[in-house]
Protein backbone atom coordinates (compact mmCIF):
# COMPACT_ATOMS: atom_id res chain seq x y z
CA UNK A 1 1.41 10.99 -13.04
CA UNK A 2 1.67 6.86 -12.55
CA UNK A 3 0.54 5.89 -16.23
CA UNK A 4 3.83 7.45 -17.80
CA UNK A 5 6.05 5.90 -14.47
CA UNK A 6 9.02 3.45 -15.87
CA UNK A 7 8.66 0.20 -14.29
CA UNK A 8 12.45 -0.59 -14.86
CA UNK A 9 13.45 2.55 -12.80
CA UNK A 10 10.58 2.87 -10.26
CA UNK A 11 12.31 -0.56 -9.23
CA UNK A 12 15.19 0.25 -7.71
CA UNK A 13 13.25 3.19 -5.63
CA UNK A 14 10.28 0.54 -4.78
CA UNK A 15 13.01 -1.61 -3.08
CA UNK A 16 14.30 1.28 -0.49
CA UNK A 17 10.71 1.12 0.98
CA UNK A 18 10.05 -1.95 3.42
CA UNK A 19 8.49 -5.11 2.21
CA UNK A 20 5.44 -5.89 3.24
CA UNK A 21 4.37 -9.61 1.29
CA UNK A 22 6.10 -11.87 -1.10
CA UNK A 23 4.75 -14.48 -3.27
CA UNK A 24 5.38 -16.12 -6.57
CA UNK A 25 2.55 -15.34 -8.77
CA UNK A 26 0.30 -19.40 -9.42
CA UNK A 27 -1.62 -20.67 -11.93
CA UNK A 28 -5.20 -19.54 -10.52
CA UNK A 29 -4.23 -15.54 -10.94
CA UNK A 30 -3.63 -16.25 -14.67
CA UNK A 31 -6.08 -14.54 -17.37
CA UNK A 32 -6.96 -15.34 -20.84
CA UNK A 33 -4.79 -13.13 -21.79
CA UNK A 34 -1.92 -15.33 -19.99
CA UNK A 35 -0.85 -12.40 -17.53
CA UNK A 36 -2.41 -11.84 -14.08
CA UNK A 37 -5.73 -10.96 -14.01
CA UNK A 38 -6.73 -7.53 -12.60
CA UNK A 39 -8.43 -8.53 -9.38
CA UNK A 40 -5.26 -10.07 -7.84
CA UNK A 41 -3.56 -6.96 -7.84
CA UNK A 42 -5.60 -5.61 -5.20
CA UNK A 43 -5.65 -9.02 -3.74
CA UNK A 44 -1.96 -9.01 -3.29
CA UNK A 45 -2.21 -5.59 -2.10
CA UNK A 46 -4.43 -6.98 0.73
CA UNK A 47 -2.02 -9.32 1.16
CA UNK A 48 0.33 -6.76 2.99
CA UNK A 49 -2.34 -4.54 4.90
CA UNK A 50 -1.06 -6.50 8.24
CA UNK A 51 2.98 -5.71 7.96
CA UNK A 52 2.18 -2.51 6.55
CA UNK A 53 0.20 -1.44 9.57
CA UNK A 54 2.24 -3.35 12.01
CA UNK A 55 4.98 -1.15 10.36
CA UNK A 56 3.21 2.25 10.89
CA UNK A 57 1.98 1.61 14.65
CA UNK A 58 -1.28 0.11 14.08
CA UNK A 59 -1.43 -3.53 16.26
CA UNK A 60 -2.88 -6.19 15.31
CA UNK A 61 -5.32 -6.40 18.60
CA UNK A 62 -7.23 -3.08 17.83
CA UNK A 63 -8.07 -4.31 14.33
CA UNK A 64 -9.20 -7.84 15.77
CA UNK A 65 -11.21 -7.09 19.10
CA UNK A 66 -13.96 -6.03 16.88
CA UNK A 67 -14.29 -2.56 18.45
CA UNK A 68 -11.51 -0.81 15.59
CA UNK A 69 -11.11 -1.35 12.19
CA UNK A 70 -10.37 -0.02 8.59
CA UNK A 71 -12.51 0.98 5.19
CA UNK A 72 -11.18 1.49 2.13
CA UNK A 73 -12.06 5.11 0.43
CA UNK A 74 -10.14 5.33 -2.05
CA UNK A 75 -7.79 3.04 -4.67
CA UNK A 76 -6.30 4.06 -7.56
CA UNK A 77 -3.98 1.20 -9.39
CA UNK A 78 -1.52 1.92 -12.39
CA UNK A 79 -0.28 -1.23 -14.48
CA UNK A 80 3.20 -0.91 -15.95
CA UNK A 81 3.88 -4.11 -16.42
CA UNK A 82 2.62 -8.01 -16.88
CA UNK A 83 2.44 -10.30 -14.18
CA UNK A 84 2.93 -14.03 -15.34
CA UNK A 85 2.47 -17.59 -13.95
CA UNK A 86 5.95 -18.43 -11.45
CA UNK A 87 7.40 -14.74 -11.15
CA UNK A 88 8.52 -14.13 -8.20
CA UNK A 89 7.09 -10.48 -6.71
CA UNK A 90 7.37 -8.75 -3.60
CA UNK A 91 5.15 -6.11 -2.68
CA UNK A 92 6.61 -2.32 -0.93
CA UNK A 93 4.29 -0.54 1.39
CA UNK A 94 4.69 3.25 1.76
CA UNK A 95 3.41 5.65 4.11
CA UNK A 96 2.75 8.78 2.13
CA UNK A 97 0.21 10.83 4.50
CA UNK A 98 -2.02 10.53 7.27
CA UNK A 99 -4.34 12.75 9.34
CA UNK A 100 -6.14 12.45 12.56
CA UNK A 101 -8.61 9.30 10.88
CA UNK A 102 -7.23 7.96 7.58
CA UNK A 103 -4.05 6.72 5.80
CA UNK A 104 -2.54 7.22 2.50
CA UNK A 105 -0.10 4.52 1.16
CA UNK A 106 1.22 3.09 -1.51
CA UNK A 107 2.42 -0.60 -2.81
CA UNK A 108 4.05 -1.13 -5.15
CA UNK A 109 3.90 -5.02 -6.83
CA UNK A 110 7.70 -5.54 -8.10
CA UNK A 111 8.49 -7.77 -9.81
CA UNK A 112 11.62 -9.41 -9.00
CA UNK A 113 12.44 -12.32 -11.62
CA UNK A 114 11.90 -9.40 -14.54
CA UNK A 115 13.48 -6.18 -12.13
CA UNK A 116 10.56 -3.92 -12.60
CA UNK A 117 6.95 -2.61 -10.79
CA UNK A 118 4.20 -4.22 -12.20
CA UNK A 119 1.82 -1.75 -10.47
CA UNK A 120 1.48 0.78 -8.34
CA UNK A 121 -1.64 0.95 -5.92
CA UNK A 122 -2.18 4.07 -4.25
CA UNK A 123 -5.03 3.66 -1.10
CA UNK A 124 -6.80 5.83 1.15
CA UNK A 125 -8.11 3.73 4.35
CA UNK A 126 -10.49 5.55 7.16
CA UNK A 127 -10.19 4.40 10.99
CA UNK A 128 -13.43 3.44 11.98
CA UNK A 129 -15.51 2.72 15.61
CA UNK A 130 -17.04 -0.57 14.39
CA UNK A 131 -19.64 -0.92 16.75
CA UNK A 132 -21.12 2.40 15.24
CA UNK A 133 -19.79 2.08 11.95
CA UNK A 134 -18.48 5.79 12.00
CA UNK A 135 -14.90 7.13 11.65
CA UNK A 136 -12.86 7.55 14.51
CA UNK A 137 -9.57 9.23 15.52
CA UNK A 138 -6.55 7.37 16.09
CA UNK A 139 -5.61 7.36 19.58
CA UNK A 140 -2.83 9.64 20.84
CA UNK A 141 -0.28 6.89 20.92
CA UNK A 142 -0.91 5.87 17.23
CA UNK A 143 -0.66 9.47 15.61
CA UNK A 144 2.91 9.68 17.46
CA UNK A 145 3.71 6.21 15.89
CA UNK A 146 2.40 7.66 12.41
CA UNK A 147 4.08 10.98 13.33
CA UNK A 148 7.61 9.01 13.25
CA UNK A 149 6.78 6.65 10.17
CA UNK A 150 6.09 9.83 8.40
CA UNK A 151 8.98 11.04 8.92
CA UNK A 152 11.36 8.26 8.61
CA UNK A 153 9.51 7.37 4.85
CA UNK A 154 10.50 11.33 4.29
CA UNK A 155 14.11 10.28 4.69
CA UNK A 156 14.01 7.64 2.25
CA UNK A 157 15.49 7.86 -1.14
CA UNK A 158 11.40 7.85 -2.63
CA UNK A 159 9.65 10.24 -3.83
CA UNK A 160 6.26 8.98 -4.22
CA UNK A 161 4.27 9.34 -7.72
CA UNK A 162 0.70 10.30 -6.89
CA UNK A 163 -1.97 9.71 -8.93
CA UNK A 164 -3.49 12.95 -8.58
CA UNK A 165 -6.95 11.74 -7.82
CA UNK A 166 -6.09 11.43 -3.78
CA UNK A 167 -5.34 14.21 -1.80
CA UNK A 168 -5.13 14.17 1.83
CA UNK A 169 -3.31 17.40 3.94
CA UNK A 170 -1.29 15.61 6.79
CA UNK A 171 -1.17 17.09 10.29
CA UNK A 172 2.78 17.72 9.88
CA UNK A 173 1.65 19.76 6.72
């Protein structure tokens, strides 16, 4: 489970998966408590959707023509370390499953002035027909894309560390 995970040696293994964003963390993300406040971290997670799909298969131009898109289902995020004002982080997208109409994938926010994950956000997105706002199924061409991300994120040295509260049986399963 993610709330016992060591940030210090989850680095290392977040770095092995591609990265998807980098930033260095300003001012306006900074709480009260003088860390980053919680709402960024899926905000920086956003921040990589594109590369990470771009990555897997998905283009850009069936998100954008208006007739394909993406929901989130599911997000589960485990903190494991502060954020502060000027670190520099990069965020690590991995595919963990897919089936015929959603994703599973996980970022992980490390931080790379302090060599350690700050979080880990584990997602579930749906495909979805948006002119009748209903799921859809990838086309042919995308689940052999997906079918060859999966497996080249298998060969990775990662083993990913679930959450437990997402569980999605792949078609490769």
């Amino acid at each position: 489970m993610m709330p016992t995970a060591d940030p210090i040696a989850l680095y290392e293994v977040a770095l092995n998966l591609p990265r998807t964003h980098e930033l260095i963390i300003p001012e306006n993300f900074i709480d009260s408590n003088g860390h980053m406040n919680v709402m960024y971290y899926t905000g920086v997670g956003n921040m990589g959707i594109k590369p990470f799909f771009k990555l897997v298969g998905i283009s850009e131009d069936m998100i954008v023509s208006g007739e394909r898109g993406f929901f989130a289902l599911k997000q589960v995020i485990s903190y494991l370390s502060e954020l502060r004002v000027g670190e520099h982080v990069a965020l690590h997208t991995g595919l963990v499953n897919y089936d015929r109409k959603r994703l599973h994938f996980i970022h992980h926010i490390v931080n790379l002035t302090r060599k350690r994950v700050a979080s880990v956000d584990e997602r579930v997105a749906m495909y979805m027909d948006l002119k009748v706002r209903r799921s859809a199924e990838f086309e042919p061409e995308t689940l052999e894309k997906l079918k060859a991300t999966l497996t080249r994120f298998r060969a990775l040295d990662w083993q990913p560390q679930l959450s437990g509260a997402i569980q999605l049986s792949s078609l490769e399963s």
